[in-house]
Protein backbone atom coordinates (compact mmCIF):
# COMPACT_ATOMS: atom_id res chain seq x y z
CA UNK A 1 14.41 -33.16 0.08
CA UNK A 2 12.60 -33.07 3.65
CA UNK A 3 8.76 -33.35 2.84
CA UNK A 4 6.04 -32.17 5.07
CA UNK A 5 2.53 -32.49 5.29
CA UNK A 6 0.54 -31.46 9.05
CA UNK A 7 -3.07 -31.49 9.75
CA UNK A 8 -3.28 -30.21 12.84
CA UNK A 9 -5.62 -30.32 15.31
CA UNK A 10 -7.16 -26.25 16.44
CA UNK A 11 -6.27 -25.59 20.13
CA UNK A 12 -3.55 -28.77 20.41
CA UNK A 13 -0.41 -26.41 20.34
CA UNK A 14 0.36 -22.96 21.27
CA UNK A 15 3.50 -20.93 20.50
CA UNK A 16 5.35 -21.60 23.12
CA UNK A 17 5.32 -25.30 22.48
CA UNK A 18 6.76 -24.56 18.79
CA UNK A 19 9.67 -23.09 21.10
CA UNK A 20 8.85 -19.55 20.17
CA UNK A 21 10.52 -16.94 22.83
CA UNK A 22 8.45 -15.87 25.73
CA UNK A 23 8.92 -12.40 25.05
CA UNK A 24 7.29 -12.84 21.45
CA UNK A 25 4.31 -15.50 22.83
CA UNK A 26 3.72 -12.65 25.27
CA UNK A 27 3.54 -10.10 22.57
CA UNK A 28 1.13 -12.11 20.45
CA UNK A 29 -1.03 -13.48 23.28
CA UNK A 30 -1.09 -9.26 24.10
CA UNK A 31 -3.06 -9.53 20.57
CA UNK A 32 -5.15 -12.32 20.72
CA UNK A 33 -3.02 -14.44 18.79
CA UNK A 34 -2.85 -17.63 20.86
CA UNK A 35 -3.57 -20.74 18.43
CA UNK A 36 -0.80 -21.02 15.51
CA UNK A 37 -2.25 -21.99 12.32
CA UNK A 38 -0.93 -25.06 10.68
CA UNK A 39 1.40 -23.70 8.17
CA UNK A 40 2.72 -21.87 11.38
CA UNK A 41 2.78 -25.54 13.27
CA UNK A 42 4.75 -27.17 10.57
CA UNK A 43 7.28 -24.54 9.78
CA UNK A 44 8.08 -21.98 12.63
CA UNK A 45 10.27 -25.23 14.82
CA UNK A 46 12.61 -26.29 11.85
CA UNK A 47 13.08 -22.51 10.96
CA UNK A 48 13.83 -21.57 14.42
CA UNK A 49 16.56 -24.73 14.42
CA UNK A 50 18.15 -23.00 11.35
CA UNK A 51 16.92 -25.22 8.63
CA UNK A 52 15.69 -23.70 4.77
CA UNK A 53 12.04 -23.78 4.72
CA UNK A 54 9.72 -23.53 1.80
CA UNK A 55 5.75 -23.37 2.61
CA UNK A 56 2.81 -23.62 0.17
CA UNK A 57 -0.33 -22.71 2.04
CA UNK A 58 -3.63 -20.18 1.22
CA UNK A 59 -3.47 -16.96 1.05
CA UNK A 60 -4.27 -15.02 4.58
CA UNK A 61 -3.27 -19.04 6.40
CA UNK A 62 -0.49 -17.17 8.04
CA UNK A 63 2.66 -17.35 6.29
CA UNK A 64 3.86 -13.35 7.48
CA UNK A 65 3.66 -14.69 11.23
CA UNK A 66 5.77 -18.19 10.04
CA UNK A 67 8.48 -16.31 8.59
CA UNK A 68 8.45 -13.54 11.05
CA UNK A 69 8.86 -14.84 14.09
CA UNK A 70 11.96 -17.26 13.39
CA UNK A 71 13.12 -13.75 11.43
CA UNK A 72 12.64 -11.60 14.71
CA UNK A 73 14.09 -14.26 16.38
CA UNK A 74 17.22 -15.13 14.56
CA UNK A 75 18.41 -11.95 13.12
CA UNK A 76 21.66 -10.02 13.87
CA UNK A 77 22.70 -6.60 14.15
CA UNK A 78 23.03 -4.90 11.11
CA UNK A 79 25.61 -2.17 9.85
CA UNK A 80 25.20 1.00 7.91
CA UNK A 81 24.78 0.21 4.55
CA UNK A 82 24.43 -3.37 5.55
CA UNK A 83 21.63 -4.86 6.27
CA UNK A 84 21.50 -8.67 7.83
CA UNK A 85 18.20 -10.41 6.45
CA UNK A 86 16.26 -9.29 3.67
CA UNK A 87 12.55 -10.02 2.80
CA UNK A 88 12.24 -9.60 -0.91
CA UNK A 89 8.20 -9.02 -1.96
CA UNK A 90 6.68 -8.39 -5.04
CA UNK A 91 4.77 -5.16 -4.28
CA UNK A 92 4.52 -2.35 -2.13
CA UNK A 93 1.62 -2.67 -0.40
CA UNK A 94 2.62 -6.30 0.85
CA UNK A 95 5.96 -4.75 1.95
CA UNK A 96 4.29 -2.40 3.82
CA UNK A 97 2.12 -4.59 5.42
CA UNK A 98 5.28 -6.96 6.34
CA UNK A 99 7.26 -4.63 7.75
CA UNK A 100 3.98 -3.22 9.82
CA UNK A 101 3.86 -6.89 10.99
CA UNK A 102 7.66 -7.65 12.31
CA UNK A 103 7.80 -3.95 13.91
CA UNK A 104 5.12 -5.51 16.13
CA UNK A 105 7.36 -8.54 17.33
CA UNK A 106 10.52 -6.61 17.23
CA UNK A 107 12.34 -6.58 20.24
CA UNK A 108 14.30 -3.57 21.60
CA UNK A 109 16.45 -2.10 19.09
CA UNK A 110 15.24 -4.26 16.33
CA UNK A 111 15.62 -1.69 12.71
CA UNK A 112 13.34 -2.92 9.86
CA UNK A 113 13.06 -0.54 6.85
CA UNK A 114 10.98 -0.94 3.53
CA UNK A 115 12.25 -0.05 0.37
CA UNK A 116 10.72 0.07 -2.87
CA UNK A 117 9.70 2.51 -6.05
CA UNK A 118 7.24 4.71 -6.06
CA UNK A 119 8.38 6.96 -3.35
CA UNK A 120 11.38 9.18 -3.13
CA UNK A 121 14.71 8.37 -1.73
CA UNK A 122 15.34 9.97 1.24
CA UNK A 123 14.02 8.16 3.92
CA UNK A 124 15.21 5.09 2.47
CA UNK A 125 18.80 6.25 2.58
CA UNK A 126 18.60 7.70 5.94
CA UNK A 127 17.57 4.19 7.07
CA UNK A 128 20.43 2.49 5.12
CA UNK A 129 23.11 5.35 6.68
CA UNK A 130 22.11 4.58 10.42
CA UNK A 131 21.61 0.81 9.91
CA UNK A 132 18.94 -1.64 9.06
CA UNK A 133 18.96 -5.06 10.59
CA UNK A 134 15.98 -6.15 8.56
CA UNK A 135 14.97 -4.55 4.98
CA UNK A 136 11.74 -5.35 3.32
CA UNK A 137 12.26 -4.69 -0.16
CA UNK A 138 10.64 -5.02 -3.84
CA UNK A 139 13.47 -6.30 -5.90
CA UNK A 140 13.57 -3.50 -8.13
CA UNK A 141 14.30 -0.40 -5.99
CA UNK A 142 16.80 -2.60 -3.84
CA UNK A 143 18.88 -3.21 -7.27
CA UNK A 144 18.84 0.38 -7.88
CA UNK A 145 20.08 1.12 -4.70
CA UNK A 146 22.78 -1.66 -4.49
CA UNK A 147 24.13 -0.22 -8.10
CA UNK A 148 24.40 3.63 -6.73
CA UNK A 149 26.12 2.26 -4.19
CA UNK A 150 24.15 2.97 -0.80
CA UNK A 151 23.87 -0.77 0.37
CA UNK A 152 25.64 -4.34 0.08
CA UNK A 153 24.22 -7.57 0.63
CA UNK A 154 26.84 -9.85 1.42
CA UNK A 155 26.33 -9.59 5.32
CA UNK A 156 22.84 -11.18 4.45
CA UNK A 157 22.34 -14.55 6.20
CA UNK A 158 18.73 -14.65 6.32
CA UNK A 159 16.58 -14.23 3.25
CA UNK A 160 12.40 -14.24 3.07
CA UNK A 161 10.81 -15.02 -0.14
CA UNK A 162 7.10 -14.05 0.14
CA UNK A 163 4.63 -14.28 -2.66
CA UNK A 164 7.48 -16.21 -4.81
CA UNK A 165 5.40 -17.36 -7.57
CA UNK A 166 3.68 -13.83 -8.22
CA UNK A 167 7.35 -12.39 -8.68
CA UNK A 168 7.90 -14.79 -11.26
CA UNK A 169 5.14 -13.80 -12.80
CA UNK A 170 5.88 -9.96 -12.44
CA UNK A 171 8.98 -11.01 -14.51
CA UNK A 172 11.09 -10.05 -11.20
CA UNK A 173 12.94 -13.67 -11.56
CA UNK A 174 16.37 -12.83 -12.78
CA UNK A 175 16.33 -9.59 -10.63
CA UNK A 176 15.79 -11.86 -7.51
CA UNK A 177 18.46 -14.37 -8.43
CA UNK A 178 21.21 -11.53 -8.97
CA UNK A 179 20.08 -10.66 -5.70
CA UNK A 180 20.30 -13.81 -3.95
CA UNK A 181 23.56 -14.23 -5.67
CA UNK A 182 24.99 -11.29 -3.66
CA UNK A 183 23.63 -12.46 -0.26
CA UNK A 184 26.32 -14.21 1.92
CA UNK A 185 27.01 -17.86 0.81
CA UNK A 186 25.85 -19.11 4.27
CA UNK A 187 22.27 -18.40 4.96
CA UNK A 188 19.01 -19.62 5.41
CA UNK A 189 16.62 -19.57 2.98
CA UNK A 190 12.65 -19.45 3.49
CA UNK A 191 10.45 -19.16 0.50
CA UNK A 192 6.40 -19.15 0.89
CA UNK A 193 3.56 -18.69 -1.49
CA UNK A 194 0.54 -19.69 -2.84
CA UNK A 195 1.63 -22.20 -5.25
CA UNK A 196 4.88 -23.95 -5.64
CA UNK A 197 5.58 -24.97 -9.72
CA UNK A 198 7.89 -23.75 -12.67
CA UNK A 199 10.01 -21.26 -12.00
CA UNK A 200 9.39 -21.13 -8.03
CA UNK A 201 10.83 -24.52 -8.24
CA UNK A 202 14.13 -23.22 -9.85
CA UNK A 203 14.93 -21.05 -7.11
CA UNK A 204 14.02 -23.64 -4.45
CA UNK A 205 16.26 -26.28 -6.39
CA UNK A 206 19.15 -23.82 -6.71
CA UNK A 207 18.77 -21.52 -3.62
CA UNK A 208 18.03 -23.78 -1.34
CA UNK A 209 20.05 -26.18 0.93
CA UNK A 210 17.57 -29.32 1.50
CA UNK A 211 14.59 -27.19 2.33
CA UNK A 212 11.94 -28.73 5.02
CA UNK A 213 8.66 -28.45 2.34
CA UNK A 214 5.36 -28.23 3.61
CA UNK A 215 1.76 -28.18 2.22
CA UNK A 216 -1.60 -27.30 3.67
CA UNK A 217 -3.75 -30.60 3.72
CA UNK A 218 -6.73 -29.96 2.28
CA UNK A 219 -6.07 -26.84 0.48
CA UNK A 220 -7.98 -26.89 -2.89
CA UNK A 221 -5.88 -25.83 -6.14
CA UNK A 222 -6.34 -22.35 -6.18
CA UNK A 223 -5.85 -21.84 -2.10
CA UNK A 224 -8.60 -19.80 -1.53
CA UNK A 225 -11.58 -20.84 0.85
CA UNK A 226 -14.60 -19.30 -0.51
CA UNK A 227 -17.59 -20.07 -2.83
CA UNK A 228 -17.07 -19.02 -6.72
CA UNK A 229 -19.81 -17.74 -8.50
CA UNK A 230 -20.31 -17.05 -12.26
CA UNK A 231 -23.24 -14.42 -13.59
CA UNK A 232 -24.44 -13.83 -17.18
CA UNK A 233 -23.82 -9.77 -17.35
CA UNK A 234 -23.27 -8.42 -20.79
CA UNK A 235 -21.06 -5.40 -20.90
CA UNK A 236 -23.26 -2.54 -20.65
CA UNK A 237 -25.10 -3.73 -17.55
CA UNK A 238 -21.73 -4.88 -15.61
CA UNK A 239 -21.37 -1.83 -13.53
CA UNK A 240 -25.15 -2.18 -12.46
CA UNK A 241 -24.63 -5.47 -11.26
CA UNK A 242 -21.84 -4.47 -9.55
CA UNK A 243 -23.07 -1.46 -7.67
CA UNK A 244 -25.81 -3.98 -6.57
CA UNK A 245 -23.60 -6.78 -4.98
CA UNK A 246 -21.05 -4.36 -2.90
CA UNK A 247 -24.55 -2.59 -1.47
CA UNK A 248 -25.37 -6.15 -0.79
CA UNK A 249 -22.21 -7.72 0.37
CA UNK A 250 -20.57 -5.24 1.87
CA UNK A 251 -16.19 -4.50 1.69
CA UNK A 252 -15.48 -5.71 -2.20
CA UNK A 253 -12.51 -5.61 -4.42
CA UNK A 254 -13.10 -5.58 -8.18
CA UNK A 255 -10.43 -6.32 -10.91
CA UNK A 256 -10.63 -4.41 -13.92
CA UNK A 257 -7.72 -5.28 -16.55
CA UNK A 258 -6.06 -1.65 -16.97
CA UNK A 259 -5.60 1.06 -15.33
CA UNK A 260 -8.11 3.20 -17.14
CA UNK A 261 -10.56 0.85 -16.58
CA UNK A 262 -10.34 0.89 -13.27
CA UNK A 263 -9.97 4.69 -13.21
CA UNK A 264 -13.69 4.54 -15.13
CA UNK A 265 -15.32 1.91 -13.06
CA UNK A 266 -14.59 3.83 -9.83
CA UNK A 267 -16.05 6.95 -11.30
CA UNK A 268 -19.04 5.30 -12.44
CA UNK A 269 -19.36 3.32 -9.01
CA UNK A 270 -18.97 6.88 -7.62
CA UNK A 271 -22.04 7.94 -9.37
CA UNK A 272 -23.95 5.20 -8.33
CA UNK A 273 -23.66 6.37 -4.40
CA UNK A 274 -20.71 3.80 -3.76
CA UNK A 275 -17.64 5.30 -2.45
CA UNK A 276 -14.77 3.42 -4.70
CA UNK A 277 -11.16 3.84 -4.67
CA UNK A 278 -9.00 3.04 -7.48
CA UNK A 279 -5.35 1.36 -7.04
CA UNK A 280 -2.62 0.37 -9.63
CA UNK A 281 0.51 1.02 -10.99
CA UNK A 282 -0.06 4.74 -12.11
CA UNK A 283 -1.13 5.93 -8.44
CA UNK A 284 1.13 6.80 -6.12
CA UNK A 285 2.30 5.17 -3.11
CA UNK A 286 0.39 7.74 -0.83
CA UNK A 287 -2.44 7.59 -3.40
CA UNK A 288 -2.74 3.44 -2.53
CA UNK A 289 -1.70 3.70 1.06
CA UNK A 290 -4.44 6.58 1.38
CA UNK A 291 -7.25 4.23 -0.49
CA UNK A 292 -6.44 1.21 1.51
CA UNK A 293 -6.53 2.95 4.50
CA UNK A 294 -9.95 4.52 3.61
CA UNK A 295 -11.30 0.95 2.74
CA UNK A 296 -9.67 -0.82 6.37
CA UNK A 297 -11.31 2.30 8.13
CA UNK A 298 -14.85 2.05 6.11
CA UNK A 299 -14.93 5.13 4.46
CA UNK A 300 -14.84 3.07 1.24
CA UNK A 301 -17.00 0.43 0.18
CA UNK A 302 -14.47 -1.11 -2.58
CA UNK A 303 -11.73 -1.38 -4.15
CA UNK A 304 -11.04 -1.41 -7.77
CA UNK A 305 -7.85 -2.68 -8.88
CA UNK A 306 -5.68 -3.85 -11.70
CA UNK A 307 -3.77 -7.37 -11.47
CA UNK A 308 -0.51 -5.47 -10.47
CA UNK A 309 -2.24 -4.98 -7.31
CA UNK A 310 -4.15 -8.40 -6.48
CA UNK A 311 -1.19 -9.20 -4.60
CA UNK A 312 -0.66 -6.79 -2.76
CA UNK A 313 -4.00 -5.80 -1.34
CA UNK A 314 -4.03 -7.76 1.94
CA UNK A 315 -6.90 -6.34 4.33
CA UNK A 316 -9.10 -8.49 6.73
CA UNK A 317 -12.40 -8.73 6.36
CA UNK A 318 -13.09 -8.75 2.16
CA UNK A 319 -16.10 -10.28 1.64
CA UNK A 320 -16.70 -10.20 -1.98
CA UNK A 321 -14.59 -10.17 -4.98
CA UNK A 322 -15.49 -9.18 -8.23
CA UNK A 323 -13.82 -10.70 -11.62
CA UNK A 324 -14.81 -7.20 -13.64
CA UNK A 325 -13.17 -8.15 -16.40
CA UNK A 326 -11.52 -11.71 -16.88
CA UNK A 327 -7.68 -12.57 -16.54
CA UNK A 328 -6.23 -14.56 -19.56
CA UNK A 329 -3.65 -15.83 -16.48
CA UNK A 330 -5.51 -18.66 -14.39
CA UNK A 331 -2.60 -17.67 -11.95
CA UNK A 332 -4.02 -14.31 -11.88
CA UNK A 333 -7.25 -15.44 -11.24
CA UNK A 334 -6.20 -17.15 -8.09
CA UNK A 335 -4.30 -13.97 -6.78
CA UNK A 336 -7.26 -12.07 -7.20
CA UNK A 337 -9.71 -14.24 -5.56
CA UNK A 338 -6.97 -14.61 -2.53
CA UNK A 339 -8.20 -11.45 -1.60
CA UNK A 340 -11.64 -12.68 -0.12
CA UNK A 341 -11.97 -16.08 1.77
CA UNK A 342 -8.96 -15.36 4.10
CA UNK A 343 -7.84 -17.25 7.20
CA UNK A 344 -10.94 -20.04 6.70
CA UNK A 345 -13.41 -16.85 6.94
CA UNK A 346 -16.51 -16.95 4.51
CA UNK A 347 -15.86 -15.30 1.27
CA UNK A 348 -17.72 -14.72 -2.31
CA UNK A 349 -15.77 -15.04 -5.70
CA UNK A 350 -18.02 -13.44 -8.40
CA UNK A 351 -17.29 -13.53 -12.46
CA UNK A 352 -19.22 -11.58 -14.52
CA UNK A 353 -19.27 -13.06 -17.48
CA UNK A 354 -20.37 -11.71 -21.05
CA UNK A 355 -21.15 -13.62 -24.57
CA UNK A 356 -17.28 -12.72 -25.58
CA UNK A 357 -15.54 -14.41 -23.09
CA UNK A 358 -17.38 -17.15 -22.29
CA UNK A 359 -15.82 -20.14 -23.91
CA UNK A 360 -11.91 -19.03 -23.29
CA UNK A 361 -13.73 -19.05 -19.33
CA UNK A 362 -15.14 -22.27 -19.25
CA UNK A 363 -11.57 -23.57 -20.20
CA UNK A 364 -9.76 -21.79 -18.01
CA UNK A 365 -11.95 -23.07 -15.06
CA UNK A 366 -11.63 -26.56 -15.84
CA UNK A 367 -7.54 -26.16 -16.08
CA UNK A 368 -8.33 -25.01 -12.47
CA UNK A 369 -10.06 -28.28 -11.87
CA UNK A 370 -13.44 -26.24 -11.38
CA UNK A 371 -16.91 -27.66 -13.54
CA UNK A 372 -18.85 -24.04 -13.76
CA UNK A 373 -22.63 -22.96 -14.09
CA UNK A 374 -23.26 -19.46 -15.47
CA UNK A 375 -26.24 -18.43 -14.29
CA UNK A 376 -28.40 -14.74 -14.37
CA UNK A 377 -27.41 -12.40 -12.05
CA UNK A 378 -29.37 -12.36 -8.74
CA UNK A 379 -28.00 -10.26 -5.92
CA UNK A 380 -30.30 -12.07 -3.62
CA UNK A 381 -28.54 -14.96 -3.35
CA UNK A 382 -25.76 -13.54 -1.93
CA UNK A 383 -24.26 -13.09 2.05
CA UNK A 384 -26.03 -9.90 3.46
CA UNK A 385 -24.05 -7.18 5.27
CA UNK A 386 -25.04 -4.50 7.36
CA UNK A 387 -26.01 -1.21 5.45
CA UNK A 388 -22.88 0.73 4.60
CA UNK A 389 -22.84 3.71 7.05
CA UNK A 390 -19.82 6.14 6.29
CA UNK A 391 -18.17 6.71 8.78
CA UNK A 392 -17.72 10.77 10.08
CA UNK A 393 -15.56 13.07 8.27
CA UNK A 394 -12.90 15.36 10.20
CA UNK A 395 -14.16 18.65 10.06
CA UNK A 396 -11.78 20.83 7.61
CA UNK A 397 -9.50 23.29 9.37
CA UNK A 398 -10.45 27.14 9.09
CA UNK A 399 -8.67 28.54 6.73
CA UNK A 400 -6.69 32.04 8.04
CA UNK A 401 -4.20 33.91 7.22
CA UNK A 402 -2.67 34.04 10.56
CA UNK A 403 -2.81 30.66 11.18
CA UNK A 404 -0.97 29.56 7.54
CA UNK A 405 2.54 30.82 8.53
CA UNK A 406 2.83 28.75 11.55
CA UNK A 407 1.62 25.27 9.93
CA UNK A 408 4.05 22.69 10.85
CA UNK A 409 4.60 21.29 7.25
CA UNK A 410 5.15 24.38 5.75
CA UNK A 411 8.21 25.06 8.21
CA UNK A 412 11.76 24.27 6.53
CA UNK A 413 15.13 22.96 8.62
CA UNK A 414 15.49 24.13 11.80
CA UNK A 415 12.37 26.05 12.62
CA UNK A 416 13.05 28.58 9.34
CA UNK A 417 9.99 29.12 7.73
CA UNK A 418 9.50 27.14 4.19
CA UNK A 419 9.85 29.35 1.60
CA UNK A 420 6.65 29.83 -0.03
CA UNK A 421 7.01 29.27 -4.21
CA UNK A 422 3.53 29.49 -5.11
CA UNK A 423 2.90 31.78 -8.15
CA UNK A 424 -0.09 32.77 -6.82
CA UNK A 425 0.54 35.17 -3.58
CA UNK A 426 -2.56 36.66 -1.79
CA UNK A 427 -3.41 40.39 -2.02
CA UNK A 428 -1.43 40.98 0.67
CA UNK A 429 2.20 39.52 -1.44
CA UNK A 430 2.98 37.99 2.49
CA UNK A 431 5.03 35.11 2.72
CA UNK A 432 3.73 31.70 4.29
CA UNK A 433 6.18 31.44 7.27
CA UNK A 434 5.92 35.21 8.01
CA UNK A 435 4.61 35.28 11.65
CA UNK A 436 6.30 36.20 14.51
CA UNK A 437 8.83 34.12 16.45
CA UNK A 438 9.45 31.29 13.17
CA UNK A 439 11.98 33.39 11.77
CA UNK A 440 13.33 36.57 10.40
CA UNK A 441 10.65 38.89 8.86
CA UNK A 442 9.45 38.24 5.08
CA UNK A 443 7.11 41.66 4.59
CA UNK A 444 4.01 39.72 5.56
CA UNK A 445 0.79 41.17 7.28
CA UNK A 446 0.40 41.18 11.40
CA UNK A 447 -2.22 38.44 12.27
CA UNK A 448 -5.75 40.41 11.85
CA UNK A 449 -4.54 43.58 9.26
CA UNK A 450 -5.69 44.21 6.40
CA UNK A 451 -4.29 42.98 2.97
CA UNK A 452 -2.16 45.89 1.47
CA UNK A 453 -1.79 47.54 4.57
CA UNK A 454 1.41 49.52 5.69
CA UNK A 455 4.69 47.68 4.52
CA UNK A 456 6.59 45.68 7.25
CA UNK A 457 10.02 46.51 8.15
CA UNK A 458 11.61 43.62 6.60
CA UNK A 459 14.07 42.89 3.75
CA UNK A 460 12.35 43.80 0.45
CA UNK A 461 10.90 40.54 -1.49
CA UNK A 462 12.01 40.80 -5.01
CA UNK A 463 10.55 39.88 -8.07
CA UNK A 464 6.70 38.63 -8.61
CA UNK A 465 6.32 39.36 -4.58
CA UNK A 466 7.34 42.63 -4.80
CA UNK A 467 5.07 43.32 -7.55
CA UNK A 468 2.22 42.01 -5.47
CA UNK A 469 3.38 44.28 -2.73
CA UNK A 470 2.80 47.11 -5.18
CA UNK A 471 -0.38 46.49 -6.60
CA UNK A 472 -1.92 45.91 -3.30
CA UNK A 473 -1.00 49.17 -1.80
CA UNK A 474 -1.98 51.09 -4.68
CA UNK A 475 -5.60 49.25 -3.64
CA UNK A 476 -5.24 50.39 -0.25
CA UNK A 477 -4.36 54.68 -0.98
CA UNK A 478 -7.40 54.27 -3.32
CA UNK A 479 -9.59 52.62 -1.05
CA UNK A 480 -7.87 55.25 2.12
CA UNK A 481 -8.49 58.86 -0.14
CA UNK A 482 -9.72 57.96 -3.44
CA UNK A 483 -13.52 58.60 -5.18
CA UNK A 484 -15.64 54.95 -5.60
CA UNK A 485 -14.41 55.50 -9.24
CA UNK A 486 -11.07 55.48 -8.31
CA UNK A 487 -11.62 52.39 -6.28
CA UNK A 488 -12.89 50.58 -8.96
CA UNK A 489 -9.87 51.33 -11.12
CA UNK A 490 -7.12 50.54 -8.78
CA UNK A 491 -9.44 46.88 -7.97
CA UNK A 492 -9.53 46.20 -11.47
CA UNK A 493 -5.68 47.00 -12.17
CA UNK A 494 -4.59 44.62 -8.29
CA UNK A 495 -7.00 41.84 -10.45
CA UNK A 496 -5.12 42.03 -13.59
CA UNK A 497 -1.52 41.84 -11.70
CA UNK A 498 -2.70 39.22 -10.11
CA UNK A 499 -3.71 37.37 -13.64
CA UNK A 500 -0.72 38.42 -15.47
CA UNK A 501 1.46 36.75 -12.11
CA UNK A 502 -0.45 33.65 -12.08
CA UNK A 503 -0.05 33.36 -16.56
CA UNK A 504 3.59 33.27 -15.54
C-alpha cells in the first residue's frame, strides 16, 4: 500500500503546480485561496491521475478542498435518477457545507444535490428526476431513497468518504458498505478523516484499490491545534463559569450530553444576557441551519450542542470550546474539540470538571497521550475578544390586512392564492389570497374597509368561514342602527363565535 508522509514548505507550491485546471486556480485565487495546505499538496496530484486516496489530517487542514477539486474535476454527466459520484457524510450540516463548497468550483452545468433526513422529500426528488452529477448524501436518507426506488448507484465511479471514522461511530458502517456495494465496480475511492483505525481501516482494506495514504507530519493524536484546559467547577456553578468565558472569549461551542441538556443550558445562558442557540438531533434542519447561520453572522454568541452534532458544526472562527459535560468516548472528545483550533488558528479547549468525574477524566486523557492539571477556574487567563456587539435586527414587517393576501409564500401553483386553513379567521371571515388580480374572489374585504362590512360578490365560503361571515355582520347592523346596549351584545356574541371556532 502507497504510503505518504509531506511536510511542506508554506508558499513553495501553488495550485496550478499540483496540475489543478486554470479555470478552478482562477476561481480560488478569485477567493484568496492561493497556498494549498499540505494535506492538499500530498493528495490533490495522485487523485487528479485517478489513483484511491485516503488522507488523515486535522480537522479544518483542508480535506473539503482535496477531495473537491479532483471531484469537480473528474466527474461525468449524470442521468435522472443516476447520479455519477457520491460524497457520503455523516451529518447534515457537513453535507450542507460540502455541497456549499463544490457549487463554488463547479463549472458550467455542474448539478450537485444534498440529500439527507430531516427535511421533506420534494426537492430531493426533483433533483434526482432532472439529474444530479454529484449527490452529497447522509447514508441514511440515500438508502431510503434507493429502496423506494427514485435513484441507482451503479453509474457511480467516484465515491468521497468524509468524516469516515465518525460514521463508524454513528453506527452508519454497514449502511455505507451496502452502499458502496451498489456503486459501479470501477471507481475511485477517496476516504478522509480525522483518524484512521478499526473499522475505518476495514473499508480502506476492502474498498480500496492500493490507496496513496497520507498523514499530516506533526499532527498531535487528537488533530486539533489548540491549548486544552481543565477547571475545577462543581455542578451548580458550571453555567456561571460558562457565561463568564464566552463574554470573555468570544464565538464558543459547548457540549452538553443530551438534548435536554442542551435545551436547559441555552435557556439558562439566555438568562444570563448571552444569546445561545441550541442544535441536535430533535431540531429541525431549518432550526440548525437558522442557529448556525445566526452564530456565522454574530447574532449568537454560542453554540450548545449534543455529540450528534460535534461533527457537523464546521464554522470559521470558534475560539473556545466548552466540554459542559464529559464524553465517555475519547473519540468524541476529539470531534468536539475539532471545532476550535482550525486551519493552525489559535483555539481554547476548556473541561469543566466536577468531583464525579474526575478520575474516569484523568484516564481518559492519558489514553489520549495528554498528562492534565485541574486547576480553579479563572476566566482571566484566557484569549480576550472584542465585546460582543449584536449585530442590528431587521425591522419586522407591518402587519395589514391588505398587504397579507398578496405575500409571496402564501400564494399556491400558478399565481392562485394559497388557501388559507387557519381555524382562526379575522373578524372580517376574508380569505388570505383575496386581493385583487391573484385570483378569483374568496368574499374578502377591499384593502382599507372595515371588518364585517358589505359582503363581496364572490362564491359563498362554506363552513367555519361562513359562520365568521355571519357573526361579523351581525356586529356591523348593530354597530350601523343599534343602541350602545345592543352593541355590546352583538360584540360579545362575534367574541364567543370566534371562541367556539378556534375550540374546534
Amino acid at each position: 500500500m502507497s504510503s505518504v508522509s509531506t511536510t511542506v514548505p508554506e508558499g513553495t507550491v501553488d495550485f496550478a503546480s499540483l496540475g489543478v485546471a486554470p479555470r478552478i486556480v482562477e476561481s480560488l485565487s478569485a477567493r484568496d485561496i492561493s497556498s494549498p495546505f499540505p494535506i492538499q499538496v500530498a493528495t490533490i496530484p495522485p487523485a487528479l491521475d485517478g489513483r484511491d486516496v485516503c488522507g488523515r489530517a486535522p480537522t479544518g487542514s483542508g480535506k473539503t478542498l482535496a477531495f473537491g477539486i479532483p471531484l469537480i474535476e473528474r466527474v461525468g454527466k449524470g442521468r435522472p435518477g443516476s447520479p455519477r459520484a457520491l460524497v457520503l457524510v455523516p451529518t447534515r450540516e457537513l453535507a450542507t457545507q460540502i455541497s456549499d463548497e463544490l457549487e463554488m468550483l463547479a463549472g458550467k452545468g455542474q448539478r450537485i444535490a444534498t440529500f439527507f433526513g430531516g427535511v421533506g422529500f420534494g426537492n430531493q426528488l426533483r433533483a434526482l428526476r432532472q439529474g444530479v452529477d454529484i449527490a452529497v448524501a447522509c447514508p441514511g436518507r440515500l438508502a431510503d431513497l434507493i429502496k423506494q426506488g427514485h435513484v441507482r448507484l451503479d453509474s457511480v465511479d467516484f465515491v468521497v468518504l468524509d468524516e469516515a471514522d465518525r460514521m463508524a461511530d454513528m453506527g452508519f458502517l454497514p449502511e455505507v458498505k451496502r452502499l458502496l456495494g451498489a456503486c459501479a465496480d470501477k471507481r475511485q475511492t477517496l476516504l478522509f478523516s480525522a483518524t484512521l483505525d478499526g473499522d475505518t481501516d476495514v473499508i480502506i482494506k476492502r474498498y480500496m484499490d492500493n490507496p496513496v495514504r497520507h498523514a499530516e507530519a506533526g499532527a498531535d493524536s487528537d488533530g486539533v491545534v489548540a491549548e486544552h484546559v481543565f477547571w475545577n467547577v462543581e455542578r451548580t456553578e458550571r453555567v456561571d463559569v460558562t457565561a463568564q468565558v464566552i463574554d470573555r472569549t468570544g464565538p464558543t461551542v459547548v457540549f452538553c450530553r443530551t438534548k435536554r441538556g442542551a435545551d436547559r443550558v441555552a435557556r439558562q445562558l439566555g438568562s444570563r444576557g448571552i444569546a445561545a442557540a441550541a442544535i441536535h438531533g430533535d431540531r429541525s434542519q431549518n432550526q440548525r441551519e437558522r442557529a448556525l447561520e445566526d452564530f456565522r453572522q454574530g447574532r449568537a454568541q454560542a453554540i450548545v450542542a449534543t455529540d450528534v452534532a460535534a461533527r457537523g458544526i464546521h464554522v470559521d472562527g470558534v475560539t473556545c470550546v466548552i466540554h459542559f459535560d464529559p464524553t465517555d468516548d475519547p473519540k468524541d472528545y476529539v470531534h468536539r474539540s475539532g471545532r476550535t483550533g482550525r486551519a493552525g488558528n489559535a483555539g481554547t479547549v476548556l473541561s469543566l470538571v466536577h468531583s464525579d468525574i474526575r478520575r474516569d477524566l484523568i484516564r481518559q486523557q492519558r489514553g489520549l497521550g495528554r498528562h492534565i492539571d485541574i486547576v480553579a477556574p479563572d476566566p482571566s487567563t484566557l484569549p480576550a475578544a472584542p465585546p460582543f456587539v449584536a449585530p442590528p435586527t431587521q425591522p419586522k414587517r407591518a402587519k395589514s390586512d391588505s398587504a397579507a393576501p398578496g405575500h409571496k409564500r402564501r400564494s399556491g401553483p400558478a399565481g392562485r392564492p394559497h388557501k388559507n386553513k387557519s381555524k382562526g379567521a379575522n373578524a372580517g371571515g376574508h380569505k388570505a389570497g383575496g386581493a385583487k388580480g391573484r385570483g378569483p374572489k374568496s368574499g374578502g374585504s377591499k384593502p382599507g374597509s372595515k371588518p364585517g362590512g358589505p359582503k363581496a360578490s364572490g362564491p359563498k365560503a362554506g363552513g367555519r368561514g361562513q359562520s365568521a361571515k355571519a357573526a361579523a355582520g351581525q356586529h356591523s347592523r348593530s354597530s350601523d342602527g343599534g343602541s350602545r346596549s345592543g352593541q355590546r351584545r352583538a360584540k360579545a356574541q362575534g367574541r364567543g363565535a370566534a371562541t367556539t371556532r378556534g375550540s374546534r
